[in-house]
C-alpha atoms as a PDB file:
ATOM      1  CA  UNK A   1     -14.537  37.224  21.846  1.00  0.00           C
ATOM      2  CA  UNK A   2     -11.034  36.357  22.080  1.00  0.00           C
ATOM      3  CA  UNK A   3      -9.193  32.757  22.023  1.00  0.00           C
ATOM      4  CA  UNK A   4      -5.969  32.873  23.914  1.00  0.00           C
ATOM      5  CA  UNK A   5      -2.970  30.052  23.255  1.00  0.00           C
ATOM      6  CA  UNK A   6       0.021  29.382  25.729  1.00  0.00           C
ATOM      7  CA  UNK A   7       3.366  28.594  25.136  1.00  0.00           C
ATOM      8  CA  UNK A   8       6.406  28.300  27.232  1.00  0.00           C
ATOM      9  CA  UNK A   9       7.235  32.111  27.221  1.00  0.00           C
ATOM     10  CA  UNK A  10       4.482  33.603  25.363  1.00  0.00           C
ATOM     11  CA  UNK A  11       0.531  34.040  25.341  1.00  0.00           C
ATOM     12  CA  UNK A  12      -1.414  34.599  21.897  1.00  0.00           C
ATOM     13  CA  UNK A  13      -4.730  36.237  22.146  1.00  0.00           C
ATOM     14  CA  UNK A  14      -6.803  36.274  18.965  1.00  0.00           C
ATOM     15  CA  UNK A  15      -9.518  38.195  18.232  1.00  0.00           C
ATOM     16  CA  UNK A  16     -11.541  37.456  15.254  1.00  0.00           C
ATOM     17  CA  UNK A  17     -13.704  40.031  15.584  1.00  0.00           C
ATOM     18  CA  UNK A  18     -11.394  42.428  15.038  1.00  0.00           C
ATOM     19  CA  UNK A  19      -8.944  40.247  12.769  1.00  0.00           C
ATOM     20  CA  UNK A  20      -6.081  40.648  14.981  1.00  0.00           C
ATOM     21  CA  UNK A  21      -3.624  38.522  17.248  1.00  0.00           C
ATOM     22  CA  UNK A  22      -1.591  39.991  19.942  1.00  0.00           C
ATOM     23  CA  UNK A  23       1.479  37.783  20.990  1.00  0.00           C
ATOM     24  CA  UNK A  24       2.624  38.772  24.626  1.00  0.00           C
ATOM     25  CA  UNK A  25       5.897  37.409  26.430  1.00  0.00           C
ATOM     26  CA  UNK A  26       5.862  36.050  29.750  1.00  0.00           C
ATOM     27  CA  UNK A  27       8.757  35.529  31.690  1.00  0.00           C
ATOM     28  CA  UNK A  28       9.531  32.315  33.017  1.00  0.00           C
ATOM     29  CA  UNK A  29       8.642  31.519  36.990  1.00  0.00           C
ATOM     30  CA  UNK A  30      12.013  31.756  38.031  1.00  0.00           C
ATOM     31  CA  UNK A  31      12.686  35.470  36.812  1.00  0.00           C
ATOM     32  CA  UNK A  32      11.145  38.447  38.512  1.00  0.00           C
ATOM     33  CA  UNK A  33       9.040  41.122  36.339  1.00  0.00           C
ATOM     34  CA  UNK A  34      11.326  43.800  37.479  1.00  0.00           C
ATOM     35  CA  UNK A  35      14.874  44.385  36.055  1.00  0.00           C
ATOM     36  CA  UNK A  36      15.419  47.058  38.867  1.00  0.00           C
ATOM     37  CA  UNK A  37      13.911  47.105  42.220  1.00  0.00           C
ATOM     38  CA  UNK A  38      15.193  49.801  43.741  1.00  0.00           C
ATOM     39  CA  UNK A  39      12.895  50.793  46.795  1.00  0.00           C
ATOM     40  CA  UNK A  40      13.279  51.697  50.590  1.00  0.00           C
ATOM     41  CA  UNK A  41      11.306  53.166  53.183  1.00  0.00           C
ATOM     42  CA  UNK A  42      12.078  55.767  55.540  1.00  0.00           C
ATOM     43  CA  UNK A  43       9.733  55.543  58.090  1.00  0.00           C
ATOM     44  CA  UNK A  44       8.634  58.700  60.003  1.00  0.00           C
ATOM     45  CA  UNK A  45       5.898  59.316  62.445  1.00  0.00           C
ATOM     46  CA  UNK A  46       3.247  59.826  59.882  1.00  0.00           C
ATOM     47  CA  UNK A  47       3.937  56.428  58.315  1.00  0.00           C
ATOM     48  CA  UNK A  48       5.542  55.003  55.449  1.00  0.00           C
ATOM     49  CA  UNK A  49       8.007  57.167  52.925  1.00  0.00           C
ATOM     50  CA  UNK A  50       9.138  54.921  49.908  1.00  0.00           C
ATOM     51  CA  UNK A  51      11.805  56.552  47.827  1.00  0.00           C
ATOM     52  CA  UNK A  52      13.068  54.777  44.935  1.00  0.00           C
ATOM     53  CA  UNK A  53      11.921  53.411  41.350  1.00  0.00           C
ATOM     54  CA  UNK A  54      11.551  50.388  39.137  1.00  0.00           C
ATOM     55  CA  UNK A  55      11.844  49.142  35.586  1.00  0.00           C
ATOM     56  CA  UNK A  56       9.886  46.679  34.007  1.00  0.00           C
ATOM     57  CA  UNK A  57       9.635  45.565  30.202  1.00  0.00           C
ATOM     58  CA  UNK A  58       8.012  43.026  27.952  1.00  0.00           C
ATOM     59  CA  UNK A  59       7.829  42.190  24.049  1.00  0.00           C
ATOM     60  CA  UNK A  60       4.369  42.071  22.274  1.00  0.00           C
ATOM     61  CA  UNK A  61       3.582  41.296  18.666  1.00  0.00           C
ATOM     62  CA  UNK A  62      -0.080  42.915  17.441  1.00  0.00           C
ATOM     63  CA  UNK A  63      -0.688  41.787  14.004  1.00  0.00           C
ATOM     64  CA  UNK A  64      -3.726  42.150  11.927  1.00  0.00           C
ATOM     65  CA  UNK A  65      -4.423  41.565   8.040  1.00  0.00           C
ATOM     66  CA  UNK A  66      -2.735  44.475   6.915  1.00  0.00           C
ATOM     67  CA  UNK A  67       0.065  44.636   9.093  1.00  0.00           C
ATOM     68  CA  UNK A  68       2.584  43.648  12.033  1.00  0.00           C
ATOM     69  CA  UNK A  69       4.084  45.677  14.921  1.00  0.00           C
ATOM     70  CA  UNK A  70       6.553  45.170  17.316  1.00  0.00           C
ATOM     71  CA  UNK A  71       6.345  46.783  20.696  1.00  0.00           C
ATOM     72  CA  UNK A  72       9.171  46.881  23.751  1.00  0.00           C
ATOM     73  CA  UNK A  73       6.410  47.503  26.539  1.00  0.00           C
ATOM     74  CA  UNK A  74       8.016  49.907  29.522  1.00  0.00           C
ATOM     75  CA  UNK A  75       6.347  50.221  33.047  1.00  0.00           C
ATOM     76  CA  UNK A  76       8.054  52.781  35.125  1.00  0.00           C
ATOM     77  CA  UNK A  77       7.404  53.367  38.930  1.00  0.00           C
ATOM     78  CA  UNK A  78       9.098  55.449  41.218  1.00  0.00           C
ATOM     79  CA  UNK A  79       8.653  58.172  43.676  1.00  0.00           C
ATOM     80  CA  UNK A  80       9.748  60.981  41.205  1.00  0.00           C
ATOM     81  CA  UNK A  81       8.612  61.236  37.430  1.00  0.00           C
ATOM     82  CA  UNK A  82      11.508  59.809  35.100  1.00  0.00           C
ATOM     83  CA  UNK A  83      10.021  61.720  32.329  1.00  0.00           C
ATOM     84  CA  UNK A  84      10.472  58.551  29.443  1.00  0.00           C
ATOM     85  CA  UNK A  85       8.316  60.365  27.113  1.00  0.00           C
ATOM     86  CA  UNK A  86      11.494  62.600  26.694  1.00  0.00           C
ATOM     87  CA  UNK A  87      14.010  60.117  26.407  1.00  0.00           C
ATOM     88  CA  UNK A  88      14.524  57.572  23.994  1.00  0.00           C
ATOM     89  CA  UNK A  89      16.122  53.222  24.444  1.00  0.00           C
ATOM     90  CA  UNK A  90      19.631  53.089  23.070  1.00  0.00           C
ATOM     91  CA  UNK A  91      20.370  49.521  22.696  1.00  0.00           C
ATOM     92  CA  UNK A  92      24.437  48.896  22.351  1.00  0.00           C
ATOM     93  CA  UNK A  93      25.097  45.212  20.336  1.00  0.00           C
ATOM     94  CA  UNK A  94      28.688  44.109  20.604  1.00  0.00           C
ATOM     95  CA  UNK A  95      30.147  47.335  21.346  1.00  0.00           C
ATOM     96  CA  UNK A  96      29.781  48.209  17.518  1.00  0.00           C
ATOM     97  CA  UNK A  97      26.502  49.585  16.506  1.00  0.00           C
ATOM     98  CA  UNK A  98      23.901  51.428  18.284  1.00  0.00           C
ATOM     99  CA  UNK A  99      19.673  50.764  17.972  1.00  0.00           C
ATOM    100  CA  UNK A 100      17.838  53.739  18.877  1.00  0.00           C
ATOM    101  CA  UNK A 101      14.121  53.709  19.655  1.00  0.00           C
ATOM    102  CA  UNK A 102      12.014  56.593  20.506  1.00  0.00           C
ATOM    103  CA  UNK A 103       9.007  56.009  23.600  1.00  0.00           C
ATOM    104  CA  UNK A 104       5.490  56.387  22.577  1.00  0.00           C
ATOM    105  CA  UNK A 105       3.786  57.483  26.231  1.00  0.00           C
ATOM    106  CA  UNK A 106       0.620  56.021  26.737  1.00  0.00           C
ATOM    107  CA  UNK A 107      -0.643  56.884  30.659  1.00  0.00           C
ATOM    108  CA  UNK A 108       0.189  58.221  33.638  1.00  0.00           C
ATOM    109  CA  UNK A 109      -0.634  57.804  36.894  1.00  0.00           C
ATOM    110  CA  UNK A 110       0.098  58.983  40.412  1.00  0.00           C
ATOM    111  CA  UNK A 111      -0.443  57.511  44.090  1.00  0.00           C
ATOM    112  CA  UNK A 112      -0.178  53.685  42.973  1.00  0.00           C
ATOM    113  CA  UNK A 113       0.074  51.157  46.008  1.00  0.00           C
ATOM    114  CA  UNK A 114       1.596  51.314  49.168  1.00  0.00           C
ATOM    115  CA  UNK A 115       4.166  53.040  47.628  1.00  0.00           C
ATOM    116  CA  UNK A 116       1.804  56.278  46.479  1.00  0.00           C
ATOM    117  CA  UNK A 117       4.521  56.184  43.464  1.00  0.00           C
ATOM    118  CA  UNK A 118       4.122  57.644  39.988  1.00  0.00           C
ATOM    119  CA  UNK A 119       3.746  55.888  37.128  1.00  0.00           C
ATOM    120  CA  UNK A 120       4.629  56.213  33.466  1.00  0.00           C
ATOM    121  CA  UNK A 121       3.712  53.368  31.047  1.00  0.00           C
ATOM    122  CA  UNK A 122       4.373  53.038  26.928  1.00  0.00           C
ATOM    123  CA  UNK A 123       6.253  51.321  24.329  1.00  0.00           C
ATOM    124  CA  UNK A 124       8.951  51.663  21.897  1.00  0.00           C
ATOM    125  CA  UNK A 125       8.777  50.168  18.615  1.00  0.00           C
ATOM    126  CA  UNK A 126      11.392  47.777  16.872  1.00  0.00           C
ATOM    127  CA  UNK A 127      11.075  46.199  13.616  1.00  0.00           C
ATOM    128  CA  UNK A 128      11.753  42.543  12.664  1.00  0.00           C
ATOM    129  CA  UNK A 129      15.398  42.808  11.528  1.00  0.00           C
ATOM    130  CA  UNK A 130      16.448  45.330  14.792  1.00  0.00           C
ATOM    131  CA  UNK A 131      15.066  42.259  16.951  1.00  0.00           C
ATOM    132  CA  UNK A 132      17.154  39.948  15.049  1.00  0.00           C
ATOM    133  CA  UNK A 133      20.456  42.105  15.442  1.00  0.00           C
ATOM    134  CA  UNK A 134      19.316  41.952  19.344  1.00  0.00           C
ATOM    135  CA  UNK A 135      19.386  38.571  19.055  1.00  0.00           C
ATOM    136  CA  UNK A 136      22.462  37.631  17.520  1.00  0.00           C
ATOM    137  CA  UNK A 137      24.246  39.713  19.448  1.00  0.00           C
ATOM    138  CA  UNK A 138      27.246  38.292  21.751  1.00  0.00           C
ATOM    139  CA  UNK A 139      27.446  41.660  24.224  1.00  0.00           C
ATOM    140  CA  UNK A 140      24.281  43.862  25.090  1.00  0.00           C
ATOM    141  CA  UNK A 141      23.953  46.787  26.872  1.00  0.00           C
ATOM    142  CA  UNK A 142      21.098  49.139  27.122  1.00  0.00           C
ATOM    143  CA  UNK A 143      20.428  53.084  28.120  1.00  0.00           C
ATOM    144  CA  UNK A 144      16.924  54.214  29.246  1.00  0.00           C
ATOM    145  CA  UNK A 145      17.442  58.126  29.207  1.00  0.00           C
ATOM    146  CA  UNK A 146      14.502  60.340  30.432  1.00  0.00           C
ATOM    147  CA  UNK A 147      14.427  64.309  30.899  1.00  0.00           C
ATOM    148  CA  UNK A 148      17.786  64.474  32.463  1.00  0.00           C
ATOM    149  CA  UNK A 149      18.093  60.748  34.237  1.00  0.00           C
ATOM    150  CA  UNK A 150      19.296  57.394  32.756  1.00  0.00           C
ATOM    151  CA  UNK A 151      19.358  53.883  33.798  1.00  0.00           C
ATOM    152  CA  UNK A 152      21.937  51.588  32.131  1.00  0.00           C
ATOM    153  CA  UNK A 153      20.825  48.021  31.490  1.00  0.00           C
ATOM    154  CA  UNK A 154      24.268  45.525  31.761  1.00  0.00           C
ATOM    155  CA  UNK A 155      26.112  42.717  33.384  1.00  0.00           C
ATOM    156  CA  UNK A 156      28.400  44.553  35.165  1.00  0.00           C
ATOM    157  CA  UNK A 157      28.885  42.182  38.565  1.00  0.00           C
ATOM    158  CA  UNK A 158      27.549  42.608  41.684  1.00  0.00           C
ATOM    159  CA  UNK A 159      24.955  45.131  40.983  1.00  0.00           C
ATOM    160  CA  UNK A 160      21.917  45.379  43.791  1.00  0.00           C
ATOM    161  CA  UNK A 161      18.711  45.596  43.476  1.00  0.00           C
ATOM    162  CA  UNK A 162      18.387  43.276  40.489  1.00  0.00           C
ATOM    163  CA  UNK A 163      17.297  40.265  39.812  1.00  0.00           C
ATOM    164  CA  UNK A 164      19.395  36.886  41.095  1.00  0.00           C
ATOM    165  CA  UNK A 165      18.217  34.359  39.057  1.00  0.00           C
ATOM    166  CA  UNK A 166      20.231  36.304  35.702  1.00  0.00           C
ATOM    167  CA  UNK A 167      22.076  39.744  35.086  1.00  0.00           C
ATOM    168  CA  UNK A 168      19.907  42.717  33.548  1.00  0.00           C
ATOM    169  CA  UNK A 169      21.239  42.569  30.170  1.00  0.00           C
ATOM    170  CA  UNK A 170      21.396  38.675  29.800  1.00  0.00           C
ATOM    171  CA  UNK A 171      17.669  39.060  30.920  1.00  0.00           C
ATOM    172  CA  UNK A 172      16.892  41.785  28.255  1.00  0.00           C
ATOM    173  CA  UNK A 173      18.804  39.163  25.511  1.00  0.00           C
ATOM    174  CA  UNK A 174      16.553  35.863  26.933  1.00  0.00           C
ATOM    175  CA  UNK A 175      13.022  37.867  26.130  1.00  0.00           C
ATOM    176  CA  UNK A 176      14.515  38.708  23.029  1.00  0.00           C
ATOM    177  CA  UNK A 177      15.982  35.565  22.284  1.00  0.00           C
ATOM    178  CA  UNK A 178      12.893  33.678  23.423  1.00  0.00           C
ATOM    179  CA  UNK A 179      10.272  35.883  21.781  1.00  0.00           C
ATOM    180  CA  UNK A 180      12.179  35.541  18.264  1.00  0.00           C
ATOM    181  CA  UNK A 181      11.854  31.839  18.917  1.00  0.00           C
ATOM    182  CA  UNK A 182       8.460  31.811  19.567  1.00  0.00           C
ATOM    183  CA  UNK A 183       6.778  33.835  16.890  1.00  0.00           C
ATOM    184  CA  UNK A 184       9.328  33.598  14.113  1.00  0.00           C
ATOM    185  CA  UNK A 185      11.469  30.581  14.110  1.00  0.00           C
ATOM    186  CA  UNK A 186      10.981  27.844  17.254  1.00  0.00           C
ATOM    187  CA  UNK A 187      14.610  26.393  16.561  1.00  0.00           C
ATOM    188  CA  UNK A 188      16.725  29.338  16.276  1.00  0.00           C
ATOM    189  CA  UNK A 189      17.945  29.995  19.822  1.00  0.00           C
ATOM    190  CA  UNK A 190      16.124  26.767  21.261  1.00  0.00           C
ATOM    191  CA  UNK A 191      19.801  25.207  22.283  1.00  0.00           C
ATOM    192  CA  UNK A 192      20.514  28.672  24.115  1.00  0.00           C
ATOM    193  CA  UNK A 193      17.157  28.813  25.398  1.00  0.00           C
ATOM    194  CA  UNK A 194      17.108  25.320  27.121  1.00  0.00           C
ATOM    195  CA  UNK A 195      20.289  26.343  28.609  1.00  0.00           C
ATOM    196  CA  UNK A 196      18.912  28.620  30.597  1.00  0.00           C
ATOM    197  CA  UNK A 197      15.443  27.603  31.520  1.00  0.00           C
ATOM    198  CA  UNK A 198      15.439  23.979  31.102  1.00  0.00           C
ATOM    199  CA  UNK A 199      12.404  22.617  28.900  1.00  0.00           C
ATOM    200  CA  UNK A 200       9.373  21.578  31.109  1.00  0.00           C
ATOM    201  CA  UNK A 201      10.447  24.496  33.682  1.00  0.00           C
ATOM    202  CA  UNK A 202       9.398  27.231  33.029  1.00  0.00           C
ATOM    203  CA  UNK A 203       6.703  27.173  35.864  1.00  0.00           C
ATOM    204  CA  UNK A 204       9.119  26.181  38.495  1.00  0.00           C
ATOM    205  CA  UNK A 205       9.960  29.675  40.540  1.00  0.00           C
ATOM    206  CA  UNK A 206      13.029  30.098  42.904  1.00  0.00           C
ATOM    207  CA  UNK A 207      10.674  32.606  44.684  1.00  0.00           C
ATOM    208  CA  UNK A 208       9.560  31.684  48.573  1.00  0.00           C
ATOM    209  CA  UNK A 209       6.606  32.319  49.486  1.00  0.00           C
ATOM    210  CA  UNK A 210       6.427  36.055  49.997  1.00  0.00           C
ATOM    211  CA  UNK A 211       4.105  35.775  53.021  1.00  0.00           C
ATOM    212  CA  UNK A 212       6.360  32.919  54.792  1.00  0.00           C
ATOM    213  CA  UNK A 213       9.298  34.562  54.420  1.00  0.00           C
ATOM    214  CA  UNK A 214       8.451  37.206  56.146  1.00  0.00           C
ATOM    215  CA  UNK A 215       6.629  35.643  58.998  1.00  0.00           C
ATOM    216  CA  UNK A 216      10.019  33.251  59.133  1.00  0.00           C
ATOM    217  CA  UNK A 217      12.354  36.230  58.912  1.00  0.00           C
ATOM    218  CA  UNK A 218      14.371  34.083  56.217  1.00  0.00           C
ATOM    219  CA  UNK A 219      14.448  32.735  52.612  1.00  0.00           C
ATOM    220  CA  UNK A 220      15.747  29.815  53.312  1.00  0.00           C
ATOM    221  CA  UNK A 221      13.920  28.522  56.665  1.00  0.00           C
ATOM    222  CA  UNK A 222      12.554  25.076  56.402  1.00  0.00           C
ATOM    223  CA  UNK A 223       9.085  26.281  56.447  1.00  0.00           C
ATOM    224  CA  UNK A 224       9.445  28.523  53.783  1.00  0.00           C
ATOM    225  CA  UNK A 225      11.368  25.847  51.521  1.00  0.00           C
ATOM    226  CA  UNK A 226       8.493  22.765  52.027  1.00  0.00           C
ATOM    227  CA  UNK A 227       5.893  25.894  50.677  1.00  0.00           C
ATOM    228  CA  UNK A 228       7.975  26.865  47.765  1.00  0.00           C
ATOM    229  CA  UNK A 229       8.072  22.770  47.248  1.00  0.00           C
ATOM    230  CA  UNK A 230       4.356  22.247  47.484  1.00  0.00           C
ATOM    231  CA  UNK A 231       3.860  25.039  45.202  1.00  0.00           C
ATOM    232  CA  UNK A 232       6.043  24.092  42.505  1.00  0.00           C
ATOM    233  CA  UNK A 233       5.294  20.087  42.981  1.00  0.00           C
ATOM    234  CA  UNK A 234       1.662  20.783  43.386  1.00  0.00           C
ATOM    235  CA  UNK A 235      -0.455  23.808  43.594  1.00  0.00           C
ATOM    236  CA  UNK A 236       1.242  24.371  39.977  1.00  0.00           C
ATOM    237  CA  UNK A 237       0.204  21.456  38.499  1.00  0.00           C
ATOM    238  CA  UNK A 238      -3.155  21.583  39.028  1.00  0.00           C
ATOM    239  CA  UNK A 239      -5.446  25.067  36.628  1.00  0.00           C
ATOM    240  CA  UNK A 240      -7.031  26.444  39.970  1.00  0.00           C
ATOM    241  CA  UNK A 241      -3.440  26.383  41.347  1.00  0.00           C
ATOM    242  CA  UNK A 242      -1.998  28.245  38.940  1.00  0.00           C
ATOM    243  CA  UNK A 243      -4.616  30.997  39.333  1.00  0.00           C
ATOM    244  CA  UNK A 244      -4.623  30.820  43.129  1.00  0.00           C
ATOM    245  CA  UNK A 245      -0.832  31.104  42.745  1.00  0.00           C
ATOM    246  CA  UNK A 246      -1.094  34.057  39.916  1.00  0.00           C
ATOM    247  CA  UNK A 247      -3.698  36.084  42.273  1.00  0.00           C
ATOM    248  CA  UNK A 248      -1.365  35.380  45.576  1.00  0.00           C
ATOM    249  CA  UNK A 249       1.869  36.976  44.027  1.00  0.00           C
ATOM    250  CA  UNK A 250      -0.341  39.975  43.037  1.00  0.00           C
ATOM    251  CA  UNK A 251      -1.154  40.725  46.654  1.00  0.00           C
ATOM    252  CA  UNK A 252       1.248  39.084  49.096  1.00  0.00           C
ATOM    253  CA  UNK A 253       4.240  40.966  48.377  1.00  0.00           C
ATOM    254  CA  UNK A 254       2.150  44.512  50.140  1.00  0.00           C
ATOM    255  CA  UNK A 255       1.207  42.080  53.125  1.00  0.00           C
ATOM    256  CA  UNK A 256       4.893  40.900  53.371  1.00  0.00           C
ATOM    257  CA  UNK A 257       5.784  44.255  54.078  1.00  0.00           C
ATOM    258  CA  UNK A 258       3.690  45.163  56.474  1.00  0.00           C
ATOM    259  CA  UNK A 259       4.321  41.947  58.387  1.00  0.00           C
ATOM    260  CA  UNK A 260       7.848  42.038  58.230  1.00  0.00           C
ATOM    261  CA  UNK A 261       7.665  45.317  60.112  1.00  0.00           C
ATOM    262  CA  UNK A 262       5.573  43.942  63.444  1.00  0.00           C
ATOM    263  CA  UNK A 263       6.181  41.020  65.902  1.00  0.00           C
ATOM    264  CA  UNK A 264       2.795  40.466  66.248  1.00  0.00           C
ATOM    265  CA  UNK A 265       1.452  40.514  62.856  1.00  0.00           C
ATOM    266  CA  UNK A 266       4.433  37.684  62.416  1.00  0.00           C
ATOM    267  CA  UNK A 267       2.898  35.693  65.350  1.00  0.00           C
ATOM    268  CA  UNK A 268      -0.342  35.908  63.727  1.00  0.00           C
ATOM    269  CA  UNK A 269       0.540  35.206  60.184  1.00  0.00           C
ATOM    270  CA  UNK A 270       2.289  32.049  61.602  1.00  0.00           C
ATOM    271  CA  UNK A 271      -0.961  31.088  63.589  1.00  0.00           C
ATOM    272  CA  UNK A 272      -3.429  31.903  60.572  1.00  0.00           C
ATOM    273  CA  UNK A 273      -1.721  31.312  57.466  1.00  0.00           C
ATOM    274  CA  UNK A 274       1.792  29.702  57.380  1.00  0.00           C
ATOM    275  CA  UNK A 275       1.633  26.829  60.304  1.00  0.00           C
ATOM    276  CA  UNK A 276      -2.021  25.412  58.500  1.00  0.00           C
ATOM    277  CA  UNK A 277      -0.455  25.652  55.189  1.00  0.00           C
ATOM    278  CA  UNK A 278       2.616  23.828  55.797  1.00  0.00           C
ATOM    279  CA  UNK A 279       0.258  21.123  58.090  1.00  0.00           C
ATOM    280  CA  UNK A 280      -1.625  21.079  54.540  1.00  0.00           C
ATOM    281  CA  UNK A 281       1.341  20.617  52.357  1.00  0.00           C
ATOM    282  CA  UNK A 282       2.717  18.024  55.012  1.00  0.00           C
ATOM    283  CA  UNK A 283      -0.396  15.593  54.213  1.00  0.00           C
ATOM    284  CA  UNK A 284      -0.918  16.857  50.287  1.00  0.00           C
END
């Protein structure tokens, strides 16, 4: 039996069965999981045909008795294998010294979601002190090599396919920066922290509702803006919200998709879903 612990951006599960705690970081509402999302679909007549890939990557602590490990998770999907296993993480700090961590593979998998993309998931390990460098660093910028590709994490401006809310490498520093925080020292980067995500925030998403938007044809409709509003000022403030709101993001986003693509799936979405929900969040 495990006993899990929240904090503002990470989740301790103990188990005391096995003497061991596992520290995992979350990222705060108003990131996305991704730091590339680089997908399109060609449609032919037999149906969908996504090319593309995408990077994802979170910091987790497992500690035991004995011992304490520090893991970089990778997920990797994309039409063709990238081939991590072969690569290795080259993290640049301040132009001046190079961090190199090997992958440790640890599954595979082919035809996931609508997609049918591969997948490759598995860690790299960093110790305590290469964290810290990661953290004090003024100027990051990362290489994920594979067999023959790469993919350079950085702030170089106006880069697609990436998240809005921060640039890549100021991302990779603010899971660094707020894991440190978190398991190590809760001052440290606190000041910096705040900055950035505001304390009391971290729940508040500048994601619309994926389902909405779609149906709406924009981000920024009215209807789609008194959702996001009733989430955030609402359906997150209440446990079953949360959850409702965790399980909705895990499935909407394939749904968006195909609604986007049809007039009358729109018209019906409208009808079924987004015109009684915003009647709902009208009176709520």
């Amino acid at each position: 039996m495990s006993i899990e612990l929240k904090h503002r951006f990470t989740r301790l599960e103990v188990d005391k069965f096995k003497q061991q705690q596992v520290t995992y970081f979350e990222y705060p509402r108003k990131f996305k999981q991704y730091y590339i999302y680089a997908w399109h679909n060609n449609n032919t007549s037999r149906g969908n045909n996504y090319k593309g890939f995408q990077f994802n990557f979170y910091l987790r602590q497992v500690k035991n008795k004995d011992s304490e490990v520090l893991l970089i998770d990778y997920l990797y999907q994309g039409s063709d294998w990238f081939f991590l296993r072969n690569g290795q993480m080259i993290i640049n700090i301040d132009d001046n010294e190079n961090l190199t961590l090997l992958p440790h593979e640890t599954s595979t998998e082919v035809g996931i979601g609508v997609k049918n993309a591969v997948q490759e998931k598995g860690f790299y390990q960093i110790t305590k002190d290469q964290l810290k460098k990661v953290c004090d660093s003024r100027i990051l910028d990362i290489r994920i090599s594979g067999n023959e590709a790469f993919h350079d994490i950085n702030n170089k401006p106006n880069q697609k396919y990436v998240d809005k809310a921060i640039l890549p490498a100021d991302k990779f520093l603010f899971m660094c920066r707020a894991f440190y925080s978190e398991v190590y020292n809760i001052e440290t980067y606190s000041e910096w922290l705040n900055k950035i995500i505001p304390e009391g925030t971290e729940n508040k998403s500048n994601e619309g509702c994926f389902i909405a938007t779609a149906t709406m044809g924009n981000y920024n409709h009215p209807v789609v803006l008194d959702l996001r509003s009733f989430r955030d000022n609402w359906l997150l403030k209440r446990n079953w919200g949360r959850r409702f709101t965790k399980l909705y993001y895990s499935y909407s986003p394939k749904l968006s998709s195909l609604i986007a693509n049809y007039k009358v799936l729109r018209l019906l979405a409208f009808i079924l879903i987004v015109k009684p929900l915003h009647i709902i969040s009208k009176i709520l």
